[in-house]
C-alpha atoms as a PDB file:
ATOM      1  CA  UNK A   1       2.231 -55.016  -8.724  1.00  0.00           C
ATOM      2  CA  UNK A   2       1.552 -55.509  -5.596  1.00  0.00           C
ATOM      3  CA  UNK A   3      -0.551 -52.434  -2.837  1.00  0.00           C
ATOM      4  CA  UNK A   4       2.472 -52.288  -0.586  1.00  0.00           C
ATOM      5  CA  UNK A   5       4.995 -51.620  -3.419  1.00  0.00           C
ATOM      6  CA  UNK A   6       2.508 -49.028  -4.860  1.00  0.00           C
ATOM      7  CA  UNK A   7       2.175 -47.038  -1.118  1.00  0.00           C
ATOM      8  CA  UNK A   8       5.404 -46.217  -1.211  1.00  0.00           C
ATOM      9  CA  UNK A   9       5.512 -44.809  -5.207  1.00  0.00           C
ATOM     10  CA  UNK A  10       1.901 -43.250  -4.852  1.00  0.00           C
ATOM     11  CA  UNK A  11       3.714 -40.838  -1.167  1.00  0.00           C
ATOM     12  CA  UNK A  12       6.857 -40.275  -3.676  1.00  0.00           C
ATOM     13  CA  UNK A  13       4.713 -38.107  -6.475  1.00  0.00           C
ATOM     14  CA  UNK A  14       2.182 -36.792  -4.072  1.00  0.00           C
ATOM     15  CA  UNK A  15       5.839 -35.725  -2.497  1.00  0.00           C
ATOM     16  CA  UNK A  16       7.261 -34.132  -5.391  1.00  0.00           C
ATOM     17  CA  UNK A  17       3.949 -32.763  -6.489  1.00  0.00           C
ATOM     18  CA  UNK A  18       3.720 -30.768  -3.875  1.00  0.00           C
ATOM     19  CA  UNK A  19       7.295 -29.944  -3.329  1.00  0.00           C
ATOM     20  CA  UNK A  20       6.644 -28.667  -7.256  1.00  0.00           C
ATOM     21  CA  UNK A  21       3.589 -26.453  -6.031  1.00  0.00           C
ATOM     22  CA  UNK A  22       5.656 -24.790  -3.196  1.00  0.00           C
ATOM     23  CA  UNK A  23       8.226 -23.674  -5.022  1.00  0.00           C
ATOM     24  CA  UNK A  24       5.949 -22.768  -7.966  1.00  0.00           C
ATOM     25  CA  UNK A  25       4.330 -20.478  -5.435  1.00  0.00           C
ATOM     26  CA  UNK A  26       7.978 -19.652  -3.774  1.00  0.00           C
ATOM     27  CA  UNK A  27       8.895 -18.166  -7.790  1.00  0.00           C
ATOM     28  CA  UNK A  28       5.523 -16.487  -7.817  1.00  0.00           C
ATOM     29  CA  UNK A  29       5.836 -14.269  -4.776  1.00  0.00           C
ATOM     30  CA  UNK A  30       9.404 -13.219  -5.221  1.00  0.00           C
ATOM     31  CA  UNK A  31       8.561 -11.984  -8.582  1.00  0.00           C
ATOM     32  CA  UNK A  32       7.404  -8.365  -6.957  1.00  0.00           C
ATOM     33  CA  UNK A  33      10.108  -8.742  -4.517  1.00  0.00           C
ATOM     34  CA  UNK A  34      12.539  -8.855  -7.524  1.00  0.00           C
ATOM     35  CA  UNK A  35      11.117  -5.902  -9.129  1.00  0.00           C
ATOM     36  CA  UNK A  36      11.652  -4.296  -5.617  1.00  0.00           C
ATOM     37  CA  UNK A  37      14.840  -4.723  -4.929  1.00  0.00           C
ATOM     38  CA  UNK A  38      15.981  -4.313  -8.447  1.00  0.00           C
ATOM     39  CA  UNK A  39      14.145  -0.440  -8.581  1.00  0.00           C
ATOM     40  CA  UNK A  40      15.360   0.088  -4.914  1.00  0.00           C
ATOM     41  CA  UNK A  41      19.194  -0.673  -6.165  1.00  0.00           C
ATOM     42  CA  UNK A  42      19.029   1.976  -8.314  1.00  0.00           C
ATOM     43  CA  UNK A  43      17.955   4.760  -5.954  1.00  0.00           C
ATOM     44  CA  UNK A  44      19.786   6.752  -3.313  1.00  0.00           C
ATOM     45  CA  UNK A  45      18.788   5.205  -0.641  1.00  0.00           C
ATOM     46  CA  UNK A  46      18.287   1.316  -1.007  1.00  0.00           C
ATOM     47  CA  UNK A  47      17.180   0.218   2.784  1.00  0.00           C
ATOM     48  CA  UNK A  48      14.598   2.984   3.202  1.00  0.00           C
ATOM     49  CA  UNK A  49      13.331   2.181  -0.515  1.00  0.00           C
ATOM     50  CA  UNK A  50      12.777  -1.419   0.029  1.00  0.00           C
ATOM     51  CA  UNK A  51      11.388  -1.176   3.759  1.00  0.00           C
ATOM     52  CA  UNK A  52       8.880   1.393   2.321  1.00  0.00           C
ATOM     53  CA  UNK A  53       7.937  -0.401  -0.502  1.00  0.00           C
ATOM     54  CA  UNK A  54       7.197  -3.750   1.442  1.00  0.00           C
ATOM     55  CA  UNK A  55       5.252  -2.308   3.953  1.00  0.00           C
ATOM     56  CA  UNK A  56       2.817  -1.315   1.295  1.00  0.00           C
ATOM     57  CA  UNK A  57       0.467  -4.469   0.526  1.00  0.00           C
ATOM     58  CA  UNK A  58      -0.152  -2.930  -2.771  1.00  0.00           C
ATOM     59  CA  UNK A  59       3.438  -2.487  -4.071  1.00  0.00           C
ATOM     60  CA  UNK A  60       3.405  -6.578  -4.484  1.00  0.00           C
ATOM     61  CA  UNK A  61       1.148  -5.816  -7.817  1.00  0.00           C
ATOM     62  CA  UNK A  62       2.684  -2.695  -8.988  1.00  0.00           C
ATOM     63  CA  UNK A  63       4.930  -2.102 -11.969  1.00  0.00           C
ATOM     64  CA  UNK A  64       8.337   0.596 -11.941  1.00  0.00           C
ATOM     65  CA  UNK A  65       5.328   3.783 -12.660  1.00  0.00           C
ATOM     66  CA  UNK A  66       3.053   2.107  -9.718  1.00  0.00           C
ATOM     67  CA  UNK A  67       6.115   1.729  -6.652  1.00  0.00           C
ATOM     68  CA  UNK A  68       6.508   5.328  -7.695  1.00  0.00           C
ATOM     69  CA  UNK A  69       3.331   6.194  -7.140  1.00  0.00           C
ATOM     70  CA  UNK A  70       3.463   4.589  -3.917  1.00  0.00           C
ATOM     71  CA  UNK A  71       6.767   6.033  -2.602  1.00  0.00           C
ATOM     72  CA  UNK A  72       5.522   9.165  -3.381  1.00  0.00           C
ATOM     73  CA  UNK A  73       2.384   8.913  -1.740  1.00  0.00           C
ATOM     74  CA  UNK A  74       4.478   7.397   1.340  1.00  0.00           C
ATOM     75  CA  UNK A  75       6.831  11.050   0.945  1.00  0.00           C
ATOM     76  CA  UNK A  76       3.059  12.659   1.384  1.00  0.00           C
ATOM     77  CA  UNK A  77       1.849  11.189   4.201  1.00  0.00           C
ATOM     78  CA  UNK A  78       5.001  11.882   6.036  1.00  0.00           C
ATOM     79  CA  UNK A  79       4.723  15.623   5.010  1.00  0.00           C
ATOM     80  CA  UNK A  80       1.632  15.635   6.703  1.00  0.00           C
ATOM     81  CA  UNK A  81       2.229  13.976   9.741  1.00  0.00           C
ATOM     82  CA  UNK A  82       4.789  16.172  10.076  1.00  0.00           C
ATOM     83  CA  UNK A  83       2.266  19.437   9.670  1.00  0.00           C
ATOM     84  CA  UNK A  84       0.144  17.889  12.152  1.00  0.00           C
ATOM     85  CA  UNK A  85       3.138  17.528  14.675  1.00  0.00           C
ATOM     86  CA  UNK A  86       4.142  20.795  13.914  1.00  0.00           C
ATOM     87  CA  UNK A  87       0.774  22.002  14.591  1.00  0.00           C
ATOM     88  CA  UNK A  88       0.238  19.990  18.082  1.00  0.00           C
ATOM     89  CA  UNK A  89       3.221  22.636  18.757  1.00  0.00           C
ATOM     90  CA  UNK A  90       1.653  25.191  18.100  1.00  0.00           C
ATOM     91  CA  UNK A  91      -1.423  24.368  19.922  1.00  0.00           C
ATOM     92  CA  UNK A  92       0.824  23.734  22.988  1.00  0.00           C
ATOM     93  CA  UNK A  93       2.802  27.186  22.405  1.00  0.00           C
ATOM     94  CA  UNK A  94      -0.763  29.006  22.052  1.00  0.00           C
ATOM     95  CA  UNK A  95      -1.867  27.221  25.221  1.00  0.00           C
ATOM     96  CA  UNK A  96       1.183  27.687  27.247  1.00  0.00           C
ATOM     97  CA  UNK A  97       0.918  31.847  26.422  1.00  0.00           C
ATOM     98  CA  UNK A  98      -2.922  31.442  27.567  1.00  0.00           C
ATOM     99  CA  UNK A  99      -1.794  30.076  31.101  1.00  0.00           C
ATOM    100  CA  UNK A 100       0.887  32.612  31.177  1.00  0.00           C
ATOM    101  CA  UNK A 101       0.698  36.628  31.122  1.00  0.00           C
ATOM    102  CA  UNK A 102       3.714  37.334  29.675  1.00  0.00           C
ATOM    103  CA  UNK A 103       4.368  37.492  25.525  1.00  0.00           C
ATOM    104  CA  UNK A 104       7.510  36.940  25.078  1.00  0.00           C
ATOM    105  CA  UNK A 105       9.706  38.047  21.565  1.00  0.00           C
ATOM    106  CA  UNK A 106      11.157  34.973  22.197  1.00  0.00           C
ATOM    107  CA  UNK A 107       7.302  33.224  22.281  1.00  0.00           C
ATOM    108  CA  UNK A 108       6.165  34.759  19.084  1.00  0.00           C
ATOM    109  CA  UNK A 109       9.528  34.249  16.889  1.00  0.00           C
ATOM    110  CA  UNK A 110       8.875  30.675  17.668  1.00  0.00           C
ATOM    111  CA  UNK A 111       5.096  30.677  16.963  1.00  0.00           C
ATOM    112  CA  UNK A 112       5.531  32.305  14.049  1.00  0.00           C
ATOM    113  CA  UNK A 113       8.758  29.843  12.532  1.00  0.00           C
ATOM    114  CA  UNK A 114       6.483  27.251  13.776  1.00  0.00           C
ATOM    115  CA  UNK A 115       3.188  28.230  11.651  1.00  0.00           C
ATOM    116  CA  UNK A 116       6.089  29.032   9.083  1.00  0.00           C
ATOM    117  CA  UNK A 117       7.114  25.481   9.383  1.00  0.00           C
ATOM    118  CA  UNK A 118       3.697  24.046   9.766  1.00  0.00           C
ATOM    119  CA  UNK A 119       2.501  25.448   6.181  1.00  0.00           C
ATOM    120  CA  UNK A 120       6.089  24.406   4.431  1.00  0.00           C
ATOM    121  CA  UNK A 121       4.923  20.607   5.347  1.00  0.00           C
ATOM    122  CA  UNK A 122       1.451  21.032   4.056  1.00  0.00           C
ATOM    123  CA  UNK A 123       2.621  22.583   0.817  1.00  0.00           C
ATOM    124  CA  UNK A 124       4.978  19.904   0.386  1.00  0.00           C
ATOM    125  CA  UNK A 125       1.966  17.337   1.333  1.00  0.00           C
ATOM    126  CA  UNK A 126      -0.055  18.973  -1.160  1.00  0.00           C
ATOM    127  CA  UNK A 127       3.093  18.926  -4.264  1.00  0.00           C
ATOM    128  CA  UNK A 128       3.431  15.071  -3.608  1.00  0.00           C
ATOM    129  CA  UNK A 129      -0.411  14.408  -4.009  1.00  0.00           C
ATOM    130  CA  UNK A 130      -0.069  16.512  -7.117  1.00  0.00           C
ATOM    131  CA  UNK A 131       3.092  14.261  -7.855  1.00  0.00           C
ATOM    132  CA  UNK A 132       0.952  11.227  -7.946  1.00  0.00           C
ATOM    133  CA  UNK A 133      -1.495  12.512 -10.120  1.00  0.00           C
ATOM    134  CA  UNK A 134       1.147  13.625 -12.407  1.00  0.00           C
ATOM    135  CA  UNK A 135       2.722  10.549 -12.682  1.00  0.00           C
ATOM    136  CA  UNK A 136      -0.652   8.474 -13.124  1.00  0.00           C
ATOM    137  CA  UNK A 137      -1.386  10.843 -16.159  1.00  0.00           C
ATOM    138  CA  UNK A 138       2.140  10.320 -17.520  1.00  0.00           C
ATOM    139  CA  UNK A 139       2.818  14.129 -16.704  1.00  0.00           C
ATOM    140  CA  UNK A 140       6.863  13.589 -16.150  1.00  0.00           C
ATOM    141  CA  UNK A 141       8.330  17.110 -15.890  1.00  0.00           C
ATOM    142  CA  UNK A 142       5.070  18.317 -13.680  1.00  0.00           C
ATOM    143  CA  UNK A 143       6.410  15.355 -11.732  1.00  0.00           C
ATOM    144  CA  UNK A 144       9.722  16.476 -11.168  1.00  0.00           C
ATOM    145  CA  UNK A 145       8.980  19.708 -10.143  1.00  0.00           C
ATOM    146  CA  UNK A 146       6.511  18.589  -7.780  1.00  0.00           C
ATOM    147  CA  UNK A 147       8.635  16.139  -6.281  1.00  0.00           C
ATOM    148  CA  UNK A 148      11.460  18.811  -6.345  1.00  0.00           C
ATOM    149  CA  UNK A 149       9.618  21.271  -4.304  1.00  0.00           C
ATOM    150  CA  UNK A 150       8.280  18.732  -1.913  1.00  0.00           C
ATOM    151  CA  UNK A 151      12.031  17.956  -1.157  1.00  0.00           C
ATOM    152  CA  UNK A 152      13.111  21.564  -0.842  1.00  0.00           C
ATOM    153  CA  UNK A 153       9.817  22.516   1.592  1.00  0.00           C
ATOM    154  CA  UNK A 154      11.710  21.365   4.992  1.00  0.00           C
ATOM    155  CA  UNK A 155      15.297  23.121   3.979  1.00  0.00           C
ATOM    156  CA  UNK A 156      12.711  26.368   4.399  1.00  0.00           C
ATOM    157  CA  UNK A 157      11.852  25.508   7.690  1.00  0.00           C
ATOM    158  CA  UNK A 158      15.322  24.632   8.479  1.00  0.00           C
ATOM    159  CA  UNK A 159      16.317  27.936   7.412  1.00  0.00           C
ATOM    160  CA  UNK A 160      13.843  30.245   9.117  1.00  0.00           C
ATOM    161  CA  UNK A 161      15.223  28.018  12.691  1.00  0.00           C
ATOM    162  CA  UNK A 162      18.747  29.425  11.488  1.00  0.00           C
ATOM    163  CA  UNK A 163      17.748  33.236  11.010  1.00  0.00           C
ATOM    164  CA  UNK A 164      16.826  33.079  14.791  1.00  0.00           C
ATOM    165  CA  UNK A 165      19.866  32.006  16.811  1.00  0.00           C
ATOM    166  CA  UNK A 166      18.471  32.421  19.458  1.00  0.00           C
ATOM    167  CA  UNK A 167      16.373  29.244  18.421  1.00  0.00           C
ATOM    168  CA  UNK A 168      16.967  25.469  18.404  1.00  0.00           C
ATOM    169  CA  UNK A 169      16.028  23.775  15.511  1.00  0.00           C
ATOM    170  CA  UNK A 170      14.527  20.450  17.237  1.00  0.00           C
ATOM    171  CA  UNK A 171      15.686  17.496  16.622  1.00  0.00           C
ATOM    172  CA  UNK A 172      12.500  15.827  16.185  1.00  0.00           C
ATOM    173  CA  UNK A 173      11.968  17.970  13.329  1.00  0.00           C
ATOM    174  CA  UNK A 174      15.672  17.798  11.494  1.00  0.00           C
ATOM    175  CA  UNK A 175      14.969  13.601  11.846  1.00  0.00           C
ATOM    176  CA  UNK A 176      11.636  14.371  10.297  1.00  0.00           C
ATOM    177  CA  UNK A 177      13.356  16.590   7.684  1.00  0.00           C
ATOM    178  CA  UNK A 178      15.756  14.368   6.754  1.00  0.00           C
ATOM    179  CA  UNK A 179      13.383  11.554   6.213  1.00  0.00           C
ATOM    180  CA  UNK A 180      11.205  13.486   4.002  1.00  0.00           C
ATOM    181  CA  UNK A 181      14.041  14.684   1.711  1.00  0.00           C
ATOM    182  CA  UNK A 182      15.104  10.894   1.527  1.00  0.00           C
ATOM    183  CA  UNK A 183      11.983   9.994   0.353  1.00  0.00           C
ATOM    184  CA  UNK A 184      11.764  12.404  -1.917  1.00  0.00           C
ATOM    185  CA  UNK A 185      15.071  11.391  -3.308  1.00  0.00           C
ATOM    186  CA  UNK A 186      14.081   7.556  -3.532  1.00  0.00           C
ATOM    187  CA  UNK A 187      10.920   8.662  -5.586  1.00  0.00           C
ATOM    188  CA  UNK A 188      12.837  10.707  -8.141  1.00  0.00           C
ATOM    189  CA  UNK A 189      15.125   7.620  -8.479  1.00  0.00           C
ATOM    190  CA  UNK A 190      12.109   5.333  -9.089  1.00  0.00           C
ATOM    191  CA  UNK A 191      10.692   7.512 -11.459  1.00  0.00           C
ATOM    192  CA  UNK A 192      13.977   7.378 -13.639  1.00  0.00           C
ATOM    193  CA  UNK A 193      13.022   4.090 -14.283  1.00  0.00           C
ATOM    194  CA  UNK A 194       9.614   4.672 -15.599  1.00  0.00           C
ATOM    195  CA  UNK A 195       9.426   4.678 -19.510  1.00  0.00           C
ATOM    196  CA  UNK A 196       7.372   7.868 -19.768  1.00  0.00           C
ATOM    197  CA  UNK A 197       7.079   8.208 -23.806  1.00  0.00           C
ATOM    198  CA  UNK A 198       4.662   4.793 -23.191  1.00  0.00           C
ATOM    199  CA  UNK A 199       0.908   6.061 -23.115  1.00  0.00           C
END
């Protein structure tokens, strides 16, 4: 056989080889993926569920009891970011009554909803880091409840807003609401899946 009719044979297999190592690594990667967007199908919300999951580096290693863990830790660092908004507005109610000499009812009923508010989202910060905990240590109706309450924290807030009609609930914070309770819901859904009798 001759070199020039080997060239051509010798590019063919170094061809398919490597045609055979992409997709080897193509089926490799999508493996988490799959487990993604088959837990994500089963939850509430299926968009937010897989959009949180993949922007989490470490939810492309995790099994059903692991993206839980994650979702919920994602439902716990929204609660807080949402205390420390809340309590930027406070700071800027506090310093807009030091620049002013007036009190007004009006000033206080909000400062105090707003502290009200502020401590709802750090309690349900505080349930979803218990959540995780619970859930690495198998704990599945301590779980529950502490996913539960974490999703019934901001429907507090939203209700002290209602007792005062003569205030707005903002619509920064019913978006913010509504995104926690969401979460909440996706990680309850997620931990459906998780086979909790395994040890």
């Amino acid at each position: 056989m001759s070199s020039t009719n080997v060239l051509p044979l010798l590019v063919l297999v170094l061809v398919l080889l490597l045609c055979s190592l992409k997709s080897h690594q193509i089926f490799a990667t999508a493996e988490p993926d799959d487990l993604i967007q088959k837990t994500c199908k089963t939850t509430l919300y299926n968009d937010l569920c897989v959009a949180s999951l993949r922007s989490n580096s470490s939810s492309a290693k995790a099994d059903t009891k692991g993206l839980a863990v994650i979702m919920i830790g994602i439902g716990a660092a929204n609660a807080n970011e949402t205390y420390t908004y809340l309590s930027s507005q406070l700071l800027l109610l506090l310093k807009g009554k030091k620049d002013s000499t007036s009190t007004s009812t009006r000033g206080l009923t909000r400062n105090k909803v707003l502290r009200l508010c502020a401590e709802r989202y750090m309690f349900a910060s505080q349930a979803l880091q218990e959540a995780v905990q619970d859930v690495e240590q198998m704990s599945q109706d301590y779980a529950y409840v502490q996913v539960s309450a974490a999703k019934d924290y901001p429907n507090v807030c939203h209700n002290a807003f209602k007792r005062v009609p003569s205030l707005a609930y903002p619509p920064e914070l019913a978006k913010r609401e509504e995104n926690l309770v969401q979460i909440c819901d996706v990680a309850t859904g997620i931990m459906d899946l998780i086979d909790w009798d395994q040890n």
